[in-house]
N, C-alpha and C. Protein backbone atom coordinates (compact mmCIF):
# COMPACT_ATOMS: atom_id res chain seq x y z
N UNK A 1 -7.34 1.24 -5.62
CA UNK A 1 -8.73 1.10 -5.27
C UNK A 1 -9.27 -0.25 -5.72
N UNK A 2 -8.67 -0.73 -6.75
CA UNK A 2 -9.64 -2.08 -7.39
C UNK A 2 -8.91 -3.18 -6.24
N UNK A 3 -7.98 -2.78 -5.59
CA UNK A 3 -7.38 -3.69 -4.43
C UNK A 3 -8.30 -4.00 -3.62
N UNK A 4 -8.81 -2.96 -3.36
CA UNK A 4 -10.37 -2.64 -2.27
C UNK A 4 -11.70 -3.19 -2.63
N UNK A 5 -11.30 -3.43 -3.84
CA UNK A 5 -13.18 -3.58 -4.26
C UNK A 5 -12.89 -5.21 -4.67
N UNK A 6 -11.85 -5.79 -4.68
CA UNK A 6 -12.01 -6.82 -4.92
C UNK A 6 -11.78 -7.99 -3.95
N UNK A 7 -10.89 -7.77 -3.12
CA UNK A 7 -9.72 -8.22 -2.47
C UNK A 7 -9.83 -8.07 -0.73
N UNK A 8 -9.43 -8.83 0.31
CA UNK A 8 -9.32 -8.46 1.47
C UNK A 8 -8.43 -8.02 2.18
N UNK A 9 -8.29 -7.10 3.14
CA UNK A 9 -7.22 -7.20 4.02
C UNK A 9 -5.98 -7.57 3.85
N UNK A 10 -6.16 -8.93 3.76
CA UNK A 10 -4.61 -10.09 3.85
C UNK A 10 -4.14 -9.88 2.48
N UNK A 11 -4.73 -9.22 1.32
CA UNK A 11 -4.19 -8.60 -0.04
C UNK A 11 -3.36 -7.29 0.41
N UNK A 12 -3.98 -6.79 1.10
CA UNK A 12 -3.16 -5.18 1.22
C UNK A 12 -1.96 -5.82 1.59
N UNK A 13 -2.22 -6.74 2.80
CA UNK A 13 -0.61 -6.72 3.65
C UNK A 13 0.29 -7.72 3.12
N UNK A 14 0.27 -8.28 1.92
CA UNK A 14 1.10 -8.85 1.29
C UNK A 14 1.67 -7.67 0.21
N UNK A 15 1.05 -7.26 -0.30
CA UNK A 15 1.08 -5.87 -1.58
C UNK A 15 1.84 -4.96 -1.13
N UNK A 16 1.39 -4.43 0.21
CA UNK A 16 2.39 -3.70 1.62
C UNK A 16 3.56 -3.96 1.25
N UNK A 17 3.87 -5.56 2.05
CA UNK A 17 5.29 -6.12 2.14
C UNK A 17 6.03 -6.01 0.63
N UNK A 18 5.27 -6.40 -0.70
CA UNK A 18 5.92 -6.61 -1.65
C UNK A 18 6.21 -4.80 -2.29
N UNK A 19 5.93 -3.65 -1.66
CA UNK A 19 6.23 -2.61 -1.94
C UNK A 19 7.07 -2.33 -1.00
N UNK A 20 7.46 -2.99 0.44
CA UNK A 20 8.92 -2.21 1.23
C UNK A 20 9.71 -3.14 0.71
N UNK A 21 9.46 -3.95 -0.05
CA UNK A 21 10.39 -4.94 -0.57
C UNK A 21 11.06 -4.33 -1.65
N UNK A 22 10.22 -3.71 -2.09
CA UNK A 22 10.69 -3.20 -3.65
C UNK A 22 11.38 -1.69 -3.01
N UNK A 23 10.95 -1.11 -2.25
CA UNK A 23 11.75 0.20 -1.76
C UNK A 23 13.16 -0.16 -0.78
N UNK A 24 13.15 -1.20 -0.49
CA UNK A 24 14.43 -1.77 0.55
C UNK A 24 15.74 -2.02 -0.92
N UNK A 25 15.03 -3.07 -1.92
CA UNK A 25 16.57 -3.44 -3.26
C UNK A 25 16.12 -1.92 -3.73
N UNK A 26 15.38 -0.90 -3.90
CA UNK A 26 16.28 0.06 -4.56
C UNK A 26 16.77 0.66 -3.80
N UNK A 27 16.83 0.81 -2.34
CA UNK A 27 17.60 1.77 -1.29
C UNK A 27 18.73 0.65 -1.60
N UNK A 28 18.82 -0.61 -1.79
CA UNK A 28 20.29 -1.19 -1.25
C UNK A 28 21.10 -1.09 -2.76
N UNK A 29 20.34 -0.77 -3.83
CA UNK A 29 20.94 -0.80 -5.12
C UNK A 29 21.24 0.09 -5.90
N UNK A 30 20.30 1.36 -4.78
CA UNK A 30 20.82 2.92 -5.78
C UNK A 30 21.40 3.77 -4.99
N UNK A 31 20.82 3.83 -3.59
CA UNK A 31 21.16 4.69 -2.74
C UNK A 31 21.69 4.60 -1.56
N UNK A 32 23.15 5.03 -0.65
CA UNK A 32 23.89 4.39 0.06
C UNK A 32 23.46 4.05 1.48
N UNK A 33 22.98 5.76 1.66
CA UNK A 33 22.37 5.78 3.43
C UNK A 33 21.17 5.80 3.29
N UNK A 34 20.78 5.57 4.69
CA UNK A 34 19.01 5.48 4.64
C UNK A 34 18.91 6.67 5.40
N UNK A 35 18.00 7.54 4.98
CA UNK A 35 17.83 8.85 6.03
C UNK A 35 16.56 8.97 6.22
N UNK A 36 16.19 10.21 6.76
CA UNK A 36 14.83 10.17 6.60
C UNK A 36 13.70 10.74 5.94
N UNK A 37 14.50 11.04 4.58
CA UNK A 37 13.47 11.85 4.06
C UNK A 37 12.96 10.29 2.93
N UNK A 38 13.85 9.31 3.15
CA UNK A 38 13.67 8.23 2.27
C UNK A 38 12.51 7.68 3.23
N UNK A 39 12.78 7.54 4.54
CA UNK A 39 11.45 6.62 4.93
C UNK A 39 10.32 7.55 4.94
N UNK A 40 10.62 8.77 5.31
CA UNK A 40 9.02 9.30 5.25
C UNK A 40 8.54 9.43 3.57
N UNK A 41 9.07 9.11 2.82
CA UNK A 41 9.01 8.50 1.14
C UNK A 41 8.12 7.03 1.50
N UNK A 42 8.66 6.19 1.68
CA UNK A 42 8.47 4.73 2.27
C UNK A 42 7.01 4.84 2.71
N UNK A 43 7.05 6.03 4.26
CA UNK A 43 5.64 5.90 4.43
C UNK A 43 4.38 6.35 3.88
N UNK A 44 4.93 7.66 3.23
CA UNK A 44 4.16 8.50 1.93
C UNK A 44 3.57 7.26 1.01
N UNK A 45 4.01 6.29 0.80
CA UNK A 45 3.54 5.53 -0.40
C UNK A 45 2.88 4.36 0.32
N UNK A 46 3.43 3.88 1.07
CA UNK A 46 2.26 3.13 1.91
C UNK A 46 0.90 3.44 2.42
N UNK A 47 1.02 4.50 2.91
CA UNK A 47 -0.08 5.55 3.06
C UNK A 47 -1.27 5.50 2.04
N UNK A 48 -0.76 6.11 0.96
CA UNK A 48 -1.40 6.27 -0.10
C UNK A 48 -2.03 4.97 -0.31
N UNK A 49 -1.23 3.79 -0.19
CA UNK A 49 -1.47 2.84 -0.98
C UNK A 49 -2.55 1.89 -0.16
N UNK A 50 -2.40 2.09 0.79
CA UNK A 50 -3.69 1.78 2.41
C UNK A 50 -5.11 2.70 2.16
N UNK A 51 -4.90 3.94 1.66
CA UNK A 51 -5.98 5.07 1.33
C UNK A 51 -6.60 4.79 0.38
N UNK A 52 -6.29 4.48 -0.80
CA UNK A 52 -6.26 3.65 -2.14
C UNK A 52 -7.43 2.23 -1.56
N UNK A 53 -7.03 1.36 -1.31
CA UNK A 53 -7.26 0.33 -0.56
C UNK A 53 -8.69 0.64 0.18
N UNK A 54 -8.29 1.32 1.42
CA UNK A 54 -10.05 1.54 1.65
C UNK A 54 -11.31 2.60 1.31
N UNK A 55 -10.34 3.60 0.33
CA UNK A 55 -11.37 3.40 -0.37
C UNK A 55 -12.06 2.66 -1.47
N UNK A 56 -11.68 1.76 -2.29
CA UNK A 56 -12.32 0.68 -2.57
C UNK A 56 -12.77 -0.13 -1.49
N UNK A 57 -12.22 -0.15 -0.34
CA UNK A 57 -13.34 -1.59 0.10
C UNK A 57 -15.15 -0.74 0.75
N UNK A 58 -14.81 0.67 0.48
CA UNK A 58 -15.50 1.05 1.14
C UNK A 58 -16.74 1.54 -0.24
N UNK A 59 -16.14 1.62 -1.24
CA UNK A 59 -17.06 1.93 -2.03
C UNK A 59 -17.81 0.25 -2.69
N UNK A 60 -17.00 -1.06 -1.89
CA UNK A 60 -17.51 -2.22 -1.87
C UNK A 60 -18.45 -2.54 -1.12
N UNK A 61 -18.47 -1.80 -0.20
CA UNK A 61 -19.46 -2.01 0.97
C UNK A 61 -21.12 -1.00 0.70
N UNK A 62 -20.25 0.06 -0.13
CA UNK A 62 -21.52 0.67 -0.18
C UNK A 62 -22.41 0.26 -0.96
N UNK A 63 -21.46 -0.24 -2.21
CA UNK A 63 -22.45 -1.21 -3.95
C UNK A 63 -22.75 -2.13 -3.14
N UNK A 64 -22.50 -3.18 -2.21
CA UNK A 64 -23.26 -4.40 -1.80
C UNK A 64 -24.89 -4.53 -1.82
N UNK A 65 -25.28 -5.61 -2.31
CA UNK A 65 -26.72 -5.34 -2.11
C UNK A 65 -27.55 -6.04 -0.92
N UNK A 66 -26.70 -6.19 -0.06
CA UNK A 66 -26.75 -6.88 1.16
C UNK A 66 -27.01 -5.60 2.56
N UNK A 67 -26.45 -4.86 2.13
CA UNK A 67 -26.90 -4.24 3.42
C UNK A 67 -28.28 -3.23 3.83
């Protein structure tokens, strides 16, 4: 969430990349096959981590004293 309240967009989708990054070396360093209970893992946490995300930008939008 503090991703959200601080940060734009182009933060998530680097943060994104640097988390399938980090789930790609431990699939290539712990675990042999890729199946699919690993990517729907993969997307489980992306998910979250996008949900996370707007809600901070959304509880940024609401504290603004601009609107």
């Amino acid at each position: 969430m503090a991703e959200g309240w601080n940060y734009r967009a182009t933060a998530l989708m680097a943060s994104s990349m640097l988390v399938g990054l980090g789930w790609l070396a431990l699939w290539a360093l712990v675990w042999v096959a890729l199946d699919l209970e690993k990517v729907l893992l993969l997307f489980a946490d992306l998910a979250a981590h996008q949900a996370g995300y707007l809600v901070g930008a959304y509880w940024r939008g609401a504290a603004s004293e601009d609107r």
